[in-house]
Structures are given as structure tokens and as C-alpha cells.
Protein backbone atom coordinates (compact mmCIF):
# COMPACT_ATOMS: atom_id res chain seq x y z
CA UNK A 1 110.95 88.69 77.27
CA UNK A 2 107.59 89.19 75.04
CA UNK A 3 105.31 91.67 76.32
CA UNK A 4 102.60 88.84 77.03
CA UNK A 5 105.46 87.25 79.52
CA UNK A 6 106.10 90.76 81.10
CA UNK A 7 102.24 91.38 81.53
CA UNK A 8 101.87 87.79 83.39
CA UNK A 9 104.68 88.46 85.22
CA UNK A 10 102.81 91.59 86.64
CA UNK A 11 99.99 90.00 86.68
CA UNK A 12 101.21 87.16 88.93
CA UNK A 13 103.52 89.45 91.11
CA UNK A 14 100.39 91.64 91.93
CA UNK A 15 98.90 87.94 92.73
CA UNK A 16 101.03 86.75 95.14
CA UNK A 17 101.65 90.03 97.10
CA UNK A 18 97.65 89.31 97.48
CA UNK A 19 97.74 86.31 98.62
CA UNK A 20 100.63 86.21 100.81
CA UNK A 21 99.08 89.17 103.15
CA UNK A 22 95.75 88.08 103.82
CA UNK A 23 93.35 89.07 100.29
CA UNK A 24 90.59 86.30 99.52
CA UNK A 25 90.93 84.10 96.59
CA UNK A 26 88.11 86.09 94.54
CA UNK A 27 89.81 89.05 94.92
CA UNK A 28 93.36 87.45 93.99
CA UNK A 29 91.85 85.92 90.39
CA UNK A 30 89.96 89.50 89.34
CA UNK A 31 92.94 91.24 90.34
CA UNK A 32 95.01 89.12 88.11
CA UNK A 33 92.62 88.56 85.27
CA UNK A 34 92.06 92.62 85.22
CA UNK A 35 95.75 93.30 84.84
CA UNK A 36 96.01 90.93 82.30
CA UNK A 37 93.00 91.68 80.31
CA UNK A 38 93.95 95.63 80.30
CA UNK A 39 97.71 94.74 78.89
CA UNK A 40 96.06 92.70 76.40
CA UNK A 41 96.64 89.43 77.81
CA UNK A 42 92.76 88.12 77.59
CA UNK A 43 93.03 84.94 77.01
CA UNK A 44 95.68 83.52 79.24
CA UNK A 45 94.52 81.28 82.63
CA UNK A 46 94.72 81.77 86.97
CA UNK A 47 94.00 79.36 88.95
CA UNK A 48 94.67 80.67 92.51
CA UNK A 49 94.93 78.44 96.21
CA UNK A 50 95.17 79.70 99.28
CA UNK A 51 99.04 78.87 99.03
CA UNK A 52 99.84 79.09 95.82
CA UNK A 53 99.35 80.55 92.05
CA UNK A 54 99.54 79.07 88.80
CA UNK A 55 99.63 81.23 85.96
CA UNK A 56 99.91 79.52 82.13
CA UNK A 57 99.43 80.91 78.58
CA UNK A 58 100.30 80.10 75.33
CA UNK A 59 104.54 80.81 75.86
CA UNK A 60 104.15 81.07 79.38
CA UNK A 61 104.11 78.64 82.49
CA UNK A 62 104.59 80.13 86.46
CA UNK A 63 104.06 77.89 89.48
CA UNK A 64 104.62 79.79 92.60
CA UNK A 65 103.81 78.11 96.30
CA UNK A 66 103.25 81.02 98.64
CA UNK A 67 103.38 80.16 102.29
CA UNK A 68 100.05 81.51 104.33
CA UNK A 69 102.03 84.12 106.57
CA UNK A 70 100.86 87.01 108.85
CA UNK A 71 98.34 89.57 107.44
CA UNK A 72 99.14 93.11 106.00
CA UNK A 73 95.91 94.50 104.47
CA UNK A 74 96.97 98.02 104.28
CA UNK A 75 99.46 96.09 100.66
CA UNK A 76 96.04 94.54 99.76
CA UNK A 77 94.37 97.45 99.96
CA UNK A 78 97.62 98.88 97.50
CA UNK A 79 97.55 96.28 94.96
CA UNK A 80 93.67 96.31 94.76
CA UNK A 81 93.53 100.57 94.03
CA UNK A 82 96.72 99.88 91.68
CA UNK A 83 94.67 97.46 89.57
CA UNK A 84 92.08 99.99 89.51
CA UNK A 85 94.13 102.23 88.55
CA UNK A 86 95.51 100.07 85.32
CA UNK A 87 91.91 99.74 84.28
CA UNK A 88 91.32 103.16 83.78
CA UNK A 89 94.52 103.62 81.54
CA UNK A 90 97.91 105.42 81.84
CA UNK A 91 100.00 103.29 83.62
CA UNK A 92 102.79 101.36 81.92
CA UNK A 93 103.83 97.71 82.17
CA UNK A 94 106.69 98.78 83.45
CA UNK A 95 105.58 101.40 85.98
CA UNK A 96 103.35 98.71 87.46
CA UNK A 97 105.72 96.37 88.24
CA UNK A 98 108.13 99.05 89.99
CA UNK A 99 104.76 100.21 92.22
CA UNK A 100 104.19 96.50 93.24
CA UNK A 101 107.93 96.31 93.98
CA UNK A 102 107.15 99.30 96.15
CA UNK A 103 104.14 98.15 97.51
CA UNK A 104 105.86 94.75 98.69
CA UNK A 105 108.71 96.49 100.29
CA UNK A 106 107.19 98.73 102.24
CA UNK A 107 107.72 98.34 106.12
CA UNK A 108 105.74 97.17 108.56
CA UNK A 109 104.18 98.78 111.52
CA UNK A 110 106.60 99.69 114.06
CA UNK A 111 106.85 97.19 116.90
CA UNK A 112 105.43 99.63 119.24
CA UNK A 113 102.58 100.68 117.26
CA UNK A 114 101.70 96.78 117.07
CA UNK A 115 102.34 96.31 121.07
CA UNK A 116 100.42 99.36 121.54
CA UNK A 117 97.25 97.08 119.38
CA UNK A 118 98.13 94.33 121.52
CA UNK A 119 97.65 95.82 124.57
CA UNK A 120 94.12 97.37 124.11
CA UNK A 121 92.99 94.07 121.82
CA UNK A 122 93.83 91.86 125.01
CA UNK A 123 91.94 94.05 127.39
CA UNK A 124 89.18 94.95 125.41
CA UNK A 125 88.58 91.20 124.67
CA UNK A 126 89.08 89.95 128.07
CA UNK A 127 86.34 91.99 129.12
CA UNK A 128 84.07 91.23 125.80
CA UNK A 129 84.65 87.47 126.78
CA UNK A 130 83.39 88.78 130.50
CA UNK A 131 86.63 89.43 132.54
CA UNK A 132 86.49 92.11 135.34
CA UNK A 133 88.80 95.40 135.37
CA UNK A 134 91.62 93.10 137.05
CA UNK A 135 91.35 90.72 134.70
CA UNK A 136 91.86 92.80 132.02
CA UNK A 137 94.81 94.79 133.70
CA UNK A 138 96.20 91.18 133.54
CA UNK A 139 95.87 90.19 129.68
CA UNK A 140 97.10 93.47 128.68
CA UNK A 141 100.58 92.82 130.68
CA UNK A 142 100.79 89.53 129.79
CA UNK A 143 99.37 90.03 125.85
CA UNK A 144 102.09 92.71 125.57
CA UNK A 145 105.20 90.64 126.65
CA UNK A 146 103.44 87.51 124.94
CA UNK A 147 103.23 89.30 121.67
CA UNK A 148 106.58 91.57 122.40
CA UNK A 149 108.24 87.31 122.00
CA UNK A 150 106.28 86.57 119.16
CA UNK A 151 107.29 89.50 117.04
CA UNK A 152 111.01 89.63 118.21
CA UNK A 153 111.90 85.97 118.89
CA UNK A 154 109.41 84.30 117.09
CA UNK A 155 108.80 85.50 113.63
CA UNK A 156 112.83 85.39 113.17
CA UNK A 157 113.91 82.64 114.36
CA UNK A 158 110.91 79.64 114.67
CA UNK A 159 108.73 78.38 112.36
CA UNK A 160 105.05 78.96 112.57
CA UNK A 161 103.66 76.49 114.74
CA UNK A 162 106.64 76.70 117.29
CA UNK A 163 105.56 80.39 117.87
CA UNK A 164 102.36 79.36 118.82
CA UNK A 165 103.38 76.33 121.35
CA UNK A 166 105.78 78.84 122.47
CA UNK A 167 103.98 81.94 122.50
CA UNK A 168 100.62 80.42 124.64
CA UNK A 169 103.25 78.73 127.14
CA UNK A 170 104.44 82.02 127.78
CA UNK A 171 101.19 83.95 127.87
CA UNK A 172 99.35 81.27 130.12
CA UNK A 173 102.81 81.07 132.49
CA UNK A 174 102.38 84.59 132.69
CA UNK A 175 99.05 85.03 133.80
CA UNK A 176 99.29 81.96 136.33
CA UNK A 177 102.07 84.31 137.94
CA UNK A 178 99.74 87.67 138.08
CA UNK A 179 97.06 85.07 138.94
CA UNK A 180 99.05 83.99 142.18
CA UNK A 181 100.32 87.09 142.72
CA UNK A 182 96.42 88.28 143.54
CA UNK A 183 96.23 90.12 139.96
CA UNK A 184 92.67 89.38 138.53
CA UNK A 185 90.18 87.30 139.78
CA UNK A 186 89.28 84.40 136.66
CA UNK A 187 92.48 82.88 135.06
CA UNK A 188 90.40 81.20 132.44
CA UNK A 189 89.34 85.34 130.88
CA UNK A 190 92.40 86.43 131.66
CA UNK A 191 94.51 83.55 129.64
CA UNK A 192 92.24 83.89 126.58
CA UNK A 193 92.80 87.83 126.82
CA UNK A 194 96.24 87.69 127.08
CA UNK A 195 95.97 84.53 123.76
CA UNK A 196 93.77 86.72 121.46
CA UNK A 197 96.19 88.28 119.70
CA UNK A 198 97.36 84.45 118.29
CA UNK A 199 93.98 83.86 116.75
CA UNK A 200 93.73 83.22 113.29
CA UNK A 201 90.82 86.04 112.25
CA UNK A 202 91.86 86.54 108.92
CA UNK A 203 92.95 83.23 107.62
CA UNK A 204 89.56 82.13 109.41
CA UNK A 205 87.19 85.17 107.76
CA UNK A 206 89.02 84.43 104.83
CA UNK A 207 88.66 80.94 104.70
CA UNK A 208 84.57 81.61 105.44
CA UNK A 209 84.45 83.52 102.52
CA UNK A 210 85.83 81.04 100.37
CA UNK A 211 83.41 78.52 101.39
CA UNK A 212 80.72 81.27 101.10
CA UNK A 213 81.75 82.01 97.29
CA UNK A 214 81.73 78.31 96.75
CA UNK A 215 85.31 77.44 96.42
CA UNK A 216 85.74 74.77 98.86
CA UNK A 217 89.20 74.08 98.60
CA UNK A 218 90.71 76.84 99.29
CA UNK A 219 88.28 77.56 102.30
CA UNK A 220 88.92 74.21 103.59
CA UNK A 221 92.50 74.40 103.55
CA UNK A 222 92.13 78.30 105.59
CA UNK A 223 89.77 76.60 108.20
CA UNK A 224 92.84 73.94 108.61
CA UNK A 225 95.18 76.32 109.35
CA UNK A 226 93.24 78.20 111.53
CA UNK A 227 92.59 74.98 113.50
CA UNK A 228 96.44 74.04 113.87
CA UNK A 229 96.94 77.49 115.02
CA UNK A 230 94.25 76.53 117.72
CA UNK A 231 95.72 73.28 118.07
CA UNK A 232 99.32 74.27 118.54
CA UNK A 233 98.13 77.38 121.07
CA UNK A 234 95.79 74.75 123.21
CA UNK A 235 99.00 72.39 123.40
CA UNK A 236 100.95 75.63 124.88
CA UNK A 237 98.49 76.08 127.35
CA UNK A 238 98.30 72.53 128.19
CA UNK A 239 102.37 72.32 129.13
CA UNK A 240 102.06 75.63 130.54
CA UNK A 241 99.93 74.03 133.26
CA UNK A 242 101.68 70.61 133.12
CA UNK A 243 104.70 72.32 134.15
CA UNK A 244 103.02 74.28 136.92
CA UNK A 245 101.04 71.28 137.74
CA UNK A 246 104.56 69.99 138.68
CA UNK A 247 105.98 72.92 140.39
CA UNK A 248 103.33 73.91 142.57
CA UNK A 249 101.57 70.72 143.06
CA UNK A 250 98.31 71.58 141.41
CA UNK A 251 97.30 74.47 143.06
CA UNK A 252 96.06 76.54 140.06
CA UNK A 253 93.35 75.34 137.56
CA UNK A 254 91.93 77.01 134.62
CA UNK A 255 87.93 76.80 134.51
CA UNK A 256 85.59 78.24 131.55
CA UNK A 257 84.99 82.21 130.86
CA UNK A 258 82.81 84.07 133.23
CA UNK A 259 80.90 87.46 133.02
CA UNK A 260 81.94 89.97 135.59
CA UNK A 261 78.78 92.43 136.49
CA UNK A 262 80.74 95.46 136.34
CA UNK A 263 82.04 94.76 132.68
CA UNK A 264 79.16 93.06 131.34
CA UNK A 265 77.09 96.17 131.51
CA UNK A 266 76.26 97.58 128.13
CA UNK A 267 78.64 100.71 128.16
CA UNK A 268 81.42 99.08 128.64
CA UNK A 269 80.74 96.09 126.24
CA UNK A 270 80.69 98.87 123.59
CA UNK A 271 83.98 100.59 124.72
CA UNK A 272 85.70 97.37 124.34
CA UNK A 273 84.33 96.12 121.33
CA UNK A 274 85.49 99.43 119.84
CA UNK A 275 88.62 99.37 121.17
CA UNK A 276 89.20 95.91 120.18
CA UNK A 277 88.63 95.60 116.95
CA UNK A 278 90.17 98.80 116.50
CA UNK A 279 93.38 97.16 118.11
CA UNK A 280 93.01 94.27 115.74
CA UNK A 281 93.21 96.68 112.75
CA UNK A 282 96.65 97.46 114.03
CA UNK A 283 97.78 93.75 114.13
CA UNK A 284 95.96 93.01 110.67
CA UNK A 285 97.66 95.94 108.94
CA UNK A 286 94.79 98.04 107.71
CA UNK A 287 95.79 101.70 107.30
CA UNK A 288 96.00 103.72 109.87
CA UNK A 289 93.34 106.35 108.40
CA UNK A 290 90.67 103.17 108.54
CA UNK A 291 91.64 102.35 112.20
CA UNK A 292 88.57 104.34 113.66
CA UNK A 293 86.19 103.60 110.72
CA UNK A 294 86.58 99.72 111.23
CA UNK A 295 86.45 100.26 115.26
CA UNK A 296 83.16 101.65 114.14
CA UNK A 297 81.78 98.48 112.38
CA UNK A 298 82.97 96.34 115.12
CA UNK A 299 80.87 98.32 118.03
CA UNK A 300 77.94 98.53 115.52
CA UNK A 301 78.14 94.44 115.01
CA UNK A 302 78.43 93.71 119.06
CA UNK A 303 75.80 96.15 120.18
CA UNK A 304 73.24 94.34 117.49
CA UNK A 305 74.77 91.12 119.16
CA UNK A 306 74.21 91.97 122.58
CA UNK A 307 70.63 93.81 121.97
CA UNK A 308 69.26 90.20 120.64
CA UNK A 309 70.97 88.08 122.31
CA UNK A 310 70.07 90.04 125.72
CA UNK A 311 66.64 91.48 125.00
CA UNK A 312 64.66 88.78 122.58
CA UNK A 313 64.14 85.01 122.79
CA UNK A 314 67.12 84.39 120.07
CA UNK A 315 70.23 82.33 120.94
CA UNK A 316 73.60 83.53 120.59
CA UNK A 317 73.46 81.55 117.43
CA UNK A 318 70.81 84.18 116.25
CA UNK A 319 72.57 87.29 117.38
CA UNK A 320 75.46 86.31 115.74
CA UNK A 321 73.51 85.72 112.68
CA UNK A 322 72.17 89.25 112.55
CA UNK A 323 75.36 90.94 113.65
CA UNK A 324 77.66 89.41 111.19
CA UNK A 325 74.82 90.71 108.36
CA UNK A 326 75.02 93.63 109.87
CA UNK A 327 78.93 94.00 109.71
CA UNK A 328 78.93 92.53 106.41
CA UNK A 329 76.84 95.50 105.12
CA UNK A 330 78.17 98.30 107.18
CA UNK A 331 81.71 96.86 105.30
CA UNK A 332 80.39 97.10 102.06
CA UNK A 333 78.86 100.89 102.69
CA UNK A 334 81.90 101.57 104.77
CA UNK A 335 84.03 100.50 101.27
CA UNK A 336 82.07 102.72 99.31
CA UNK A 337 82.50 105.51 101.28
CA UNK A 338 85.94 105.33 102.04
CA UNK A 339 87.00 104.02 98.53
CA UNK A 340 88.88 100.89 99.85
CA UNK A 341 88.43 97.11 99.81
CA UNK A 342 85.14 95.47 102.32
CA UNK A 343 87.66 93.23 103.61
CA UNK A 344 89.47 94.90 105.80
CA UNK A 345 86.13 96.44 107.42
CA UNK A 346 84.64 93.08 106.98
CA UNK A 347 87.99 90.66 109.20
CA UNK A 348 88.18 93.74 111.89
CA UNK A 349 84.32 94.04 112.23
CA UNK A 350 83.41 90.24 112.47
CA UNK A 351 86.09 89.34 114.78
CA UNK A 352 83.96 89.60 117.93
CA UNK A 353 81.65 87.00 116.31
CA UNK A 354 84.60 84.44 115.65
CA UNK A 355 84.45 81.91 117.82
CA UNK A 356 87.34 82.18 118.81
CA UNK A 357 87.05 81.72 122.47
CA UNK A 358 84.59 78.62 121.93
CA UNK A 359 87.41 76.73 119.08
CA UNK A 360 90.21 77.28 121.69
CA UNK A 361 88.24 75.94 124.75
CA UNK A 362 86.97 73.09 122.79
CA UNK A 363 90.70 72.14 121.55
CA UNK A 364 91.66 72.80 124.78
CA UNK A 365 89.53 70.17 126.42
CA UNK A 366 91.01 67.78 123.41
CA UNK A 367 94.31 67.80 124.57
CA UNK A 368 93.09 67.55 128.19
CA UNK A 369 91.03 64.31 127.17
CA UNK A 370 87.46 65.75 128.41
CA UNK A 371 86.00 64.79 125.39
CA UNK A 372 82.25 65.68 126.33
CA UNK A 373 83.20 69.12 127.30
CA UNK A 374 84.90 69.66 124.33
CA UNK A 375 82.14 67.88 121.86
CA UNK A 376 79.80 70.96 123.87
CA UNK A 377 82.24 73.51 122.39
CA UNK A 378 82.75 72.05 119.17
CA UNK A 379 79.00 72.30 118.70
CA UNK A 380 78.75 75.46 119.57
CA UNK A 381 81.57 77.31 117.68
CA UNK A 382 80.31 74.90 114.33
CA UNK A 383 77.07 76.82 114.96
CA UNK A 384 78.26 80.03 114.99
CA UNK A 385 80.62 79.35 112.00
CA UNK A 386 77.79 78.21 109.77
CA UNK A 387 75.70 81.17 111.02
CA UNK A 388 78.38 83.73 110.29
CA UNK A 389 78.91 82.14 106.88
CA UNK A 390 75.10 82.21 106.11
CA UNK A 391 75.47 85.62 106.92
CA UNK A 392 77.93 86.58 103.89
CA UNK A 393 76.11 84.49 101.77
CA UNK A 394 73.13 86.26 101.98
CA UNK A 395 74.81 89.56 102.08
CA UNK A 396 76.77 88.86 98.95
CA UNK A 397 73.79 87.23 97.13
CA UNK A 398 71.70 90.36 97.66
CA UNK A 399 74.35 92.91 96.64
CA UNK A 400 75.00 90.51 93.25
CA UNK A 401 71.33 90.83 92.50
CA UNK A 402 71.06 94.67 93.20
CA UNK A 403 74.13 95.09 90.96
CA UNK A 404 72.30 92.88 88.54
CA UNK A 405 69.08 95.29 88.95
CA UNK A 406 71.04 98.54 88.15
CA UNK A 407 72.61 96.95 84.91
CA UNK A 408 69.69 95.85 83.61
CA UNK A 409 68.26 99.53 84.47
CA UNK A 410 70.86 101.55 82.49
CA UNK A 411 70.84 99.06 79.62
């Protein structure tokens, strides 16, 4: 093999372990074209989806289709210092591509250490999404024995969008049993509690940020899988209910979110949106020694929410505006500081902005064939989508233009 073939074939293996676990497609092509250029390898061509790679050159020619697959952003944040590493000189060809072997074999989180994340993200979000103490007694429960399937049962043995049907069946069964039981007070907080961990964050931040950086392709094609993921969890909800519909005669419904007075107040809004997306940092795979600084950015972004959104005339379209800025430069001072990647502050920090709750209600109401509730939701979650994304557009604009500033300074 010539040593342009060996230094592609680095180049593309560092690519791939990228993209498979959750890096955005920027990221993916500098990566690539910074291994390459280093090894001497200038002049060859990446063009990067978000499922697949093709690398070409003179003598060389890889295709590689890489499936979109659950997140581990504590090997992006690996392959990104490794890179960094080849830039400033002393590391082989060779040595490279055994550290990216490394890198992609490495374990994941143990399955408690990922229930454990499950457990506070369902609680803390039941009670962000307004849920009472109950309620979020509930999700955790049911979140943990949801996500305990999904991890042992699902990953293994069914495909993607099985998991999902599968997964939501059993979470919504569950908390229609605690619900009857007298656990909790609102099934519709506690089923999208116990359904949290199943949302797409990073495939949908991801897929944001695409759009944002103008490549519309590959953010279109994140946003659709983030919507089948919707899709297929709504369905699971739906013939959880069909089935109980037909066992108990109707007797439980499921009605919209509602904000418990005891949760809602401001204290314990910020405990949970710290504990959440610190929970979520678990399930996304950042490192463990970034758990508390991303918790951090999360509480920062949903006190700045709930201060405008409770305390000026701005809509919730507004406060998510100015939180997600907010997040979106706490990540890039938080990167700085801690010498890692924005994106893993930037996925755990936003999520409390993703509408989330508003996609799955409005999908929900699809499958149930109340079209003008759902056309309400759809509205609103486009509006926070575009608001978020005008957020990291204007963040990432601004920090080009400062960088821009300083250049021009030294030179």
C-alpha cells in the first residue's frame, strides 16, 4: 500500500468513527482534510453525509455507508484531540491508526451508569415539562425499566425503529399501570418523562447545525431521522393505549402537559434542568469529567429561558431564542476552558430548548387523526426550531468574524 493510500485510510477511519457517534459534518471534513494535509496528502477530496463518506484521490477510491447509530461523544471528543495532536507533529501514520483502533474499541458506559442517567433525565424532565413530585417518581420507574429494554433487548436484537415502537409501548403501558395504581397525578408529564430518554437530541442538534452551516442535505436528512424516531415512538404510544383502550374499556386518556405549582417554582426548575442535562451527558457519552460542566450550561440556558419567558412580554419563542445564544456561547467558552470540542456542551446544554415535547405531541395527534391539534404543535415546535437555529447562526457568525478580527490584528 503507498503511503498516500495508508494516510487516506487514516484519514477516512478517523472519519467514520466521527460520524458514526454523533460529530457534525464540519467537524468530520476538517478532521479528515487535517490528517491528510499533515501526512502530505493535500490535494486529495471528502465529501462527507450524514451516513456516509467518500474519500477519492489520484490512486485511491473509498465509499463507506455508515448507519446513523446511538451517540458516543466522549470517541468524538478522542478523534478530534488526536487530530490535534497530528498537527502539531510526532505522531506516525502508523501510530495513528492503532490510537483510532483504540479509540473505536473502547467500551461503553456500563449499563448501570446509563440507567443511573436515565433515571434522573426522566425525572428531571418530567418536572421541567411541569409534572408534580409523583409524577416524576413515576417517569423515573418507568424511564428506568423502559430504557433497561432498550439497551438489553433492543439494541441486540431489533432494528432501530422496532426499539422505538417497542420501547414507547412499554414506557406508556407502564405509566398507565402506576397511573391506575394512584402513582402521579398527569399521565400525559409522566409518559413524556418516562419517553425522554428516546428523543433524538443529537441527531436533531446535529442536524440544526448542518442547516445552520449551510449544508442542507445533510441537515435535512438528520431532521428526518429525528422525525421517524418521533414517528415510530408516537405510534408506540398510540397501541399502547389502543390496547388498553380494549382492556379496560377506555377508562384512561392521555391529555396535554401541565405545570404543577410546587415544581414550577424557580428552584426547582433549576435543580432539574441541572440534573437533566447532566443525565443526558451520561446517555450521549460525553466524559465523565465534563458531566458537571455541561449540567452547568444546561441550568444557565433554562434559567435565561424561564427569566424571559416569565418576567418580560417575550414568547417562549423569544426565550428560547436568547437561551439557546446563551448556551451556544457558554459552549464555546466552556470548550476553551476545558480544551474539548463545543459540541458536546452545545447537544447537553440545548436539550431543554428542543422541542421535543411539542414534535412528539404534535405526531402524536397525527396518528390519532386530530389534525388541528396537531397543526397547533407543529407550529409551535417549527418556531422554536428556526429560533434555536437562528441562534447558532448568529453565534457562529460572530465568533467567525472575531477570529477574522484577531488575524487581521497579528498580521
Amino acid at each position: 500500500m503507498s503511503d498516500t493510500s495508508k494516510v487516506l485510510d487514516v484519514a477516512a477511519k478517523a472519519g467514520h468513527i466521527l460520524l458514526e457517534n454523533g460529530a457534525e459534518i464540519s467537524r468530520v471534513e476538517d478532521t479528515m482534510e487535517r490528517i491528510a494535509t499533515h501526512y502530505g496528502a493535500a490535494d486529495e477530496n471528502f465529501f462527507v453525509l450524514s451516513n456516509g463518506i467518500f474519500t477519492t484521490g489520484d490512486t485511491y477510491s473509498k465509499v463507506e455507508f455508515i448507519p446513523i447509530r446511538a451517540s458516543r461523544l466522549d470517541k468524538v471528543v478522542e478523534v478530534n484531540q488526536l487530530s490535534r495532536e497530528i498537527s502539531e507533529g510526532g505522531i506516525t501514520v502508523e501510530e495513528a491508526d492503532r490510537r483510532l483502533d483504540r479509540i473505536n474499541s473502547s467500551p461503553d458506559k456500563s449499563i448501570w451508569e446509563q440507567l443511573a442517567g436515565t433515571a434522573l433525565g426522566s425525572a428531571g424532565f418530567c418536572a421541567i415539562f411541569g409534572g408534580g413530585y409523583a409524577d416524576c417518581l413515576a417517569s423515573l420507574l418507568c424511564g428506568v425499566l423502559m430504557y433497561a429494554f432498550v439497551i438489553l433487548i433492543g439494541s441486540k436484537y431489533l432494528t432501530k425503529p422496532v426499539t422505538n415502537i417497542c420501547g414507547s409501548m412499554l414506557g406508556t403501558a407502564l405509566c398507565m399501570l402506576l397511573f391506575s395504581l394512584g402513582l402521579g397525578h398527569s399521565l400525559g408529564n409522566m409518559v413524556i418523562g418516562t419517553l425522554i430518554p428516546l428523543i433524538p437530541g443529537v441527531a436533531f442538534t446535529n442536524g440544526l447545525r448542518d442547516i445552520a452551516g449551510e449544508d442542507y442535505l445533510a441537515g435535512t436528512i438528520r431532521l428526518l431521522d429525528a422525525s421517524m424516531v418521533f414517528f415510530c415512538i408516537a405510534v408506540g404510544v398510540c397501541l399502547s393505549f389502543f390496547i388498553m383502550d380494549r382492556l379496560l374499556g377506555g377508562t384512561i386518556r392521555i391529555d396535554g402537559l401541565t405545570a404543577d405549582p410546587d415544581t414550577y417554582r424557580f428552584p426547582v426548575q433549576t435543580a432539574a434542568a441541572f440534573m437533566g442535562t447532566a443525565a443526558f451527558a451520561v446517555l450521549f457519552g460525553v466524559p465523565r469529567k465534563h458531566y458537571f460542566m455541561t449540567g452547568l450550561v444546561g441550568m444557565i440556558g433554562w434559567i435565561v429561558y424561564m427569566l424571559v419567558v416569565r418576567y418580560t412580554t417575550l414568547t417562549v419563542i423569544g426565550g428560547t431564542f436568547i437561551a439557546s445564544l446563551c448556551v451556544a456561547i457558554l459552549s464555546q467558552y466552556c470548550a476553551v476552558r476545558k480544551k474539548c470540542i463545543s459540541t458536546v456542551f452545545l447537544i447537553c446544554g440545548i436539550f431543554p430548548m428542543i422541542p421535543g415535547a411539542g414534535v412528539f405531541w404534535s405526531t402524536l395527534y397525527i396518528v390519532k387523526q386530530q389534525f388541528a391539534s396537531a397543526i397547533q404543535s407543529g407550529f409551535m415546535a417549527v418556531e422554536i426550531t428556526f429560533a434555536i437555529v437562528l441562534s447558532i447562526i448568529i453565534e457562529t457568525n460572530v465568533r467567525e468574524w472575531i477570529s477574522r478580527r484577531r488575524l487581521h490584528g497579528k498580521a
